[in-house]
Protein backbone atom coordinates (compact mmCIF):
# COMPACT_ATOMS: atom_id res chain seq x y z
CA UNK A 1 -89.87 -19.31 60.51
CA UNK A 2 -90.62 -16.31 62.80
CA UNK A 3 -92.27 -17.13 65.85
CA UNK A 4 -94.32 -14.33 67.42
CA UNK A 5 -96.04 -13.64 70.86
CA UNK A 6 -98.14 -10.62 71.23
CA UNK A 7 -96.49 -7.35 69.20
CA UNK A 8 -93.14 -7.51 68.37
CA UNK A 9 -92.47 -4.87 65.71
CA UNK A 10 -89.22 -3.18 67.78
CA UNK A 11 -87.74 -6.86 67.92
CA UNK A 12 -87.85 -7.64 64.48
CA UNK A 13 -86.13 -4.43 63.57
CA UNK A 14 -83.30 -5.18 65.82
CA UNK A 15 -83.12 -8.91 65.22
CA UNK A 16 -82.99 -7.93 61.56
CA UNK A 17 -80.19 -5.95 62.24
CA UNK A 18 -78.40 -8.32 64.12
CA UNK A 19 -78.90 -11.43 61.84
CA UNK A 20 -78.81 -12.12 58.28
CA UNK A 21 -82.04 -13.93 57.50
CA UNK A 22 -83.55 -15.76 54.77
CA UNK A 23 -87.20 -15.90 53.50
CA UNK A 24 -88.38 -17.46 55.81
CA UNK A 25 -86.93 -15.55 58.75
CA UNK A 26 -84.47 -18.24 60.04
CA UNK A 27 -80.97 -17.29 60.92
CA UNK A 28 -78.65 -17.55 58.92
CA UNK A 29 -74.96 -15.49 60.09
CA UNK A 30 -74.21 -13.14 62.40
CA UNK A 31 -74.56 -9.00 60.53
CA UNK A 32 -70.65 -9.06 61.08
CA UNK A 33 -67.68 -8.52 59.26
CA UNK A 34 -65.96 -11.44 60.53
CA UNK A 35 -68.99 -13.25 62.33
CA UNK A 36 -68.46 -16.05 64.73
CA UNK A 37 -71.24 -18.55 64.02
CA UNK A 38 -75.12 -17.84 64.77
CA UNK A 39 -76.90 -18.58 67.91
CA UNK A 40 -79.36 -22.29 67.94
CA UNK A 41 -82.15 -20.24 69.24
CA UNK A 42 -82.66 -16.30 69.76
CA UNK A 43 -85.16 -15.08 71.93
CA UNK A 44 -86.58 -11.19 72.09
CA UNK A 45 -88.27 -10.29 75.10
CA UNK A 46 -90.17 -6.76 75.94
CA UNK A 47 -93.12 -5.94 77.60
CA UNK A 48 -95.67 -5.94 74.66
CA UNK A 49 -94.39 -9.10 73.34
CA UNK A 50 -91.71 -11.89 72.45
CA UNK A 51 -89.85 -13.05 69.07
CA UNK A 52 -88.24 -16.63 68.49
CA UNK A 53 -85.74 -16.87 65.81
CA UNK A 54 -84.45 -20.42 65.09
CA UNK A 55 -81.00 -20.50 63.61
CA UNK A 56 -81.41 -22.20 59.17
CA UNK A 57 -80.54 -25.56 60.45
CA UNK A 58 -82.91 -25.94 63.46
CA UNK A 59 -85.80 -27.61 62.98
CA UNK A 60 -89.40 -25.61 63.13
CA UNK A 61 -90.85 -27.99 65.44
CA UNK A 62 -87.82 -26.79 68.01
CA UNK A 63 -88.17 -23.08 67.30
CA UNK A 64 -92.02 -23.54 67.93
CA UNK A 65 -90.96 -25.21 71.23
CA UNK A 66 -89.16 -22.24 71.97
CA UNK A 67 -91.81 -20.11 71.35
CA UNK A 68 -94.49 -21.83 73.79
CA UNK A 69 -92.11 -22.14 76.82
CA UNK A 70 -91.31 -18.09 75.84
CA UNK A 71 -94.85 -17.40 76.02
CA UNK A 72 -95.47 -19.11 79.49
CA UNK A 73 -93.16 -17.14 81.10
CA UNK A 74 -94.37 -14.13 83.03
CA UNK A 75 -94.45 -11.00 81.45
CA UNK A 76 -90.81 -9.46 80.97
CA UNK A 77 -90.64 -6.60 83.50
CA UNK A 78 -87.20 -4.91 82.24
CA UNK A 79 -85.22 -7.41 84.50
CA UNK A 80 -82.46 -10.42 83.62
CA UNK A 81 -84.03 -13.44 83.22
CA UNK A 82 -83.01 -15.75 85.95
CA UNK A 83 -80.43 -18.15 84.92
CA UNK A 84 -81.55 -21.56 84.79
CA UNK A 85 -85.19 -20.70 83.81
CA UNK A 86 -87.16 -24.06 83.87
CA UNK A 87 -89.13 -23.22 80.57
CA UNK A 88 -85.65 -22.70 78.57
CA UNK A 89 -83.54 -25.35 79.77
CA UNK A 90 -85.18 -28.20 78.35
CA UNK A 91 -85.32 -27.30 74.34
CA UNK A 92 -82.94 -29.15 73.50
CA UNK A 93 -80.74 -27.15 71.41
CA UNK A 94 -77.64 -27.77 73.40
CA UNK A 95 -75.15 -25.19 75.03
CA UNK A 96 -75.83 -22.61 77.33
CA UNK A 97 -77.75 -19.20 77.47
CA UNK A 98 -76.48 -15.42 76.83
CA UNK A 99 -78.72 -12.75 77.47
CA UNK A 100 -78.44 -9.15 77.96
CA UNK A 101 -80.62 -5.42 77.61
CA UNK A 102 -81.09 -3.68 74.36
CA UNK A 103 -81.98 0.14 74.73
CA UNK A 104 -82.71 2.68 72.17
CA UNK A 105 -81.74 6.29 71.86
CA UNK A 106 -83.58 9.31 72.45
CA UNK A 107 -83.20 11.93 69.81
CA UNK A 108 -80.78 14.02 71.65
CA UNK A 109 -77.63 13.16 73.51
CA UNK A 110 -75.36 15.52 75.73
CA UNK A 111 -71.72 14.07 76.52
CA UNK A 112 -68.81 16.50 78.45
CA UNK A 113 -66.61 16.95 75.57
CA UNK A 114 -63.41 14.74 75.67
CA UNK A 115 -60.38 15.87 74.11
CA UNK A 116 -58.97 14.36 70.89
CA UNK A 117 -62.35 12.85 70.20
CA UNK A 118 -62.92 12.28 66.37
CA UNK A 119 -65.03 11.10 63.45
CA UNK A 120 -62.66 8.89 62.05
CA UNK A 121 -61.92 9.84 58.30
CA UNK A 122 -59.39 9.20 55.66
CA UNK A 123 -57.01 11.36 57.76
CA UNK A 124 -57.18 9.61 61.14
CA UNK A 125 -58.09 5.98 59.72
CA UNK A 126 -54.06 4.99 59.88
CA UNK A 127 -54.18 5.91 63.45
CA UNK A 128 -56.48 3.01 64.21
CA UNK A 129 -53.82 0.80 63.41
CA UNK A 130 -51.80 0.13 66.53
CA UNK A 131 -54.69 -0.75 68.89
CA UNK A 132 -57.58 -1.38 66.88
CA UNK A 133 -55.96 -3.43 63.23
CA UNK A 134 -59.47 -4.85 62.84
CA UNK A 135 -61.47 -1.46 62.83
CA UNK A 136 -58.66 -0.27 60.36
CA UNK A 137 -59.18 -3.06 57.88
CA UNK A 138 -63.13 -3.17 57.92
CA UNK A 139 -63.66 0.56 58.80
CA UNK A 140 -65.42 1.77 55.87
CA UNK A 141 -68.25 -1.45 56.64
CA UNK A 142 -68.42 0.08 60.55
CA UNK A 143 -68.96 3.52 59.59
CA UNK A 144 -69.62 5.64 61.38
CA UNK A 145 -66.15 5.21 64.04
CA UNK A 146 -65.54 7.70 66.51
CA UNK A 147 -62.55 7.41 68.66
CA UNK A 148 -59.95 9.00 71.00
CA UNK A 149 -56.73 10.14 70.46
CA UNK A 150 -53.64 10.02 72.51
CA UNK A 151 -49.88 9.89 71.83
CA UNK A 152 -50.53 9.72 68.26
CA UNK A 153 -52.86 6.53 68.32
CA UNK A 154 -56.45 6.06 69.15
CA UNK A 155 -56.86 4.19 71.78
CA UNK A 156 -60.79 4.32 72.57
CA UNK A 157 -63.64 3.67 69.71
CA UNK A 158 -67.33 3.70 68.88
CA UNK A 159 -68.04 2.04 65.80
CA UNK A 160 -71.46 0.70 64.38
CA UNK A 161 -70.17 -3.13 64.74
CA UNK A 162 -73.17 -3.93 62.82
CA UNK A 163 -74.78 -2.18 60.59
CA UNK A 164 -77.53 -1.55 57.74
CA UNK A 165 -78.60 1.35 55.04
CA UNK A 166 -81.08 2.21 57.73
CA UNK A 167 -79.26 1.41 61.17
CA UNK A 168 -76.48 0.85 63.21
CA UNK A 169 -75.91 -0.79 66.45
CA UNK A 170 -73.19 0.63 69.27
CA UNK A 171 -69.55 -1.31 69.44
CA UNK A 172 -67.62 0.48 71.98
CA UNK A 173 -64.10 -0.42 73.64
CA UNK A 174 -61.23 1.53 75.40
CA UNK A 175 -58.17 -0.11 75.48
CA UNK A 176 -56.86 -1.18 79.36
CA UNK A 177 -54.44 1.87 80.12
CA UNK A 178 -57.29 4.61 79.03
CA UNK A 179 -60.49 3.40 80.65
CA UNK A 180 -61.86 5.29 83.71
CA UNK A 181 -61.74 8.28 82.12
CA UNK A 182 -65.12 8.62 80.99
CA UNK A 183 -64.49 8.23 77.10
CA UNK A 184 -67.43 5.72 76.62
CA UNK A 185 -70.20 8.33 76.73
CA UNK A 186 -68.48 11.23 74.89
CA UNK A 187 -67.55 8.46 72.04
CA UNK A 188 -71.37 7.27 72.32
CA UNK A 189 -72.68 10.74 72.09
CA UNK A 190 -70.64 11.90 68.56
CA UNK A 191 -70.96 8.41 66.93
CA UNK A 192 -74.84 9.03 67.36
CA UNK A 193 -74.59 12.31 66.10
CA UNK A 194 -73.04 11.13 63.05
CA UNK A 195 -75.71 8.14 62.62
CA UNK A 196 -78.40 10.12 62.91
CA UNK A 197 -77.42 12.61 60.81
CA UNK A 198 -76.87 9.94 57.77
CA UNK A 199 -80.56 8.88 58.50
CA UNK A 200 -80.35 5.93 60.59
CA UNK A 201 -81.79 4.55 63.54
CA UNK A 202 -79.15 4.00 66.35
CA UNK A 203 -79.15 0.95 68.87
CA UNK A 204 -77.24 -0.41 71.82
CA UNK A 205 -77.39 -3.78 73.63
CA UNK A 206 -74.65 -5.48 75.88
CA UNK A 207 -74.90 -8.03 78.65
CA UNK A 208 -76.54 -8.08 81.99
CA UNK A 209 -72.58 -8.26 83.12
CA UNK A 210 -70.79 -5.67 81.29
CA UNK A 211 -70.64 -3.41 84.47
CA UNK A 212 -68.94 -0.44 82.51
CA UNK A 213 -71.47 -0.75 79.30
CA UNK A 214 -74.47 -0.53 81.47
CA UNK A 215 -73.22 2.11 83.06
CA UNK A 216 -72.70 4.20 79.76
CA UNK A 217 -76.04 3.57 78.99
CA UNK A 218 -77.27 4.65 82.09
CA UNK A 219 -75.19 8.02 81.98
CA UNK A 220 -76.77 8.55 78.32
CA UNK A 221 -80.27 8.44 79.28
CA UNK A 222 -80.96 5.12 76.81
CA UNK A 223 -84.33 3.55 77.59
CA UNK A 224 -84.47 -0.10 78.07
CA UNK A 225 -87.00 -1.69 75.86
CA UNK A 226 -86.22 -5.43 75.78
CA UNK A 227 -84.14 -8.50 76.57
CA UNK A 228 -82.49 -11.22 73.99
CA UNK A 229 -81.42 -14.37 74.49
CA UNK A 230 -79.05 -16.59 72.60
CA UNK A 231 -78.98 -19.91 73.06
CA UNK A 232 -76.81 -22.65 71.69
């Protein structure tokens, strides 16, 4: 079941490209190539409303649980909820909470341009394979991929780490010796481009501790419109 508190229309577009779901709206994988298993619980927060999506096994009487103590909490004001929230700890679902921002793009982006920045093709999808093996083998499924090259390799990429017909959702990662260099927004900025053009809606979420992805997010003008939680 879907549990839902006030409007939630933005939240079920994301969660459904986030999650496989059946029927009924439970959870049932992780939109991944290789997923790691589902959250218990998943909780979307903004500041017209809040979604509860219980994972297939989890029983409807737990998810609705989830969605009461959701809807007593204040109103989400574009700030982390506080670890250790009273009206979360206590569903017991087991394991701890995740949580971080999800924004969503304006319809233009502006990035410095970066040398040896790509859309990766046929051409430059070999060059993937020294840092990023995993993009290689699934790149066609993550498409669009941007990424940087240097020394022969690419060793920065933006790919759409999940993905639908009609969206796409931001995967981005420099490898150690190349960050600092401001390659996150300029990958950001052309892997939009390419979404967009294709028709597709473009999102981004990361955690409240990712220093370096807030701060591309930040630097790209993305507006924060919500907060999810995973728990279990």
């Amino acid at each position: 079941m879907i549990a839902r508190v006030g409007r939630t229309d933005l939240l079920e577009q994301h969660a459904r490209l986030l999650f496989d779901l059946d029927r009924d709206g439970r959870i049932v994988a992780v939109n991944e190539p290789e997923p790691d298993p589902p959250p218990l619980l998943w909780l979307g927060r903004s500041r017209e409303g809040s979604l509860v999506l219980g994972r297939v096994d989890i029983p409807d009487e737990v998810q609705g649980r989830g969605a009461d103590r959701v809807a007593a909490l204040a109103p989400w004001a574009g700030t982390p909820t506080p670890a250790g929230t009273s009206a979360l700890d206590d569903l017991g679902v087991g394991g701890g909470i995740s949580g971080g921002p999800a924004f969503r793009f304006p319809e233009r982006l502006t990035a410095p341009p970066v040398d040896g920045l790509v859309v990766v093709d046929g051409s430059t999808a070999p060059l993937l394979e020294p840092s990023y093996p995993f993009t290689r083998r699934y790149v066609d499924a993550l498409s669009p991929v941007t990424g940087i090259i240097r020394d022969g390799a690419i060793v920065a990429t933006c790919t759409s780490c999940r993905t639908r017909p009609n969206a796409g959702e931001v995967g981005l990662h420099t490898t150690e010796a190349w960050r600092g260099r401001g390659f996150g927004r300029a990958l950001v900025a052309a892997w939009h481009a390419a979404l967009v053009a294709a028709g597709r809606t473009p999102w981004y979420s990361t955690t409240w501790d990712n220093a370096a992805s807030l701060a591309v997010a930040r630097s790209l003008g993305l507006e924060l419109v919500a907060e999810e939680l995973s728990l279990g």
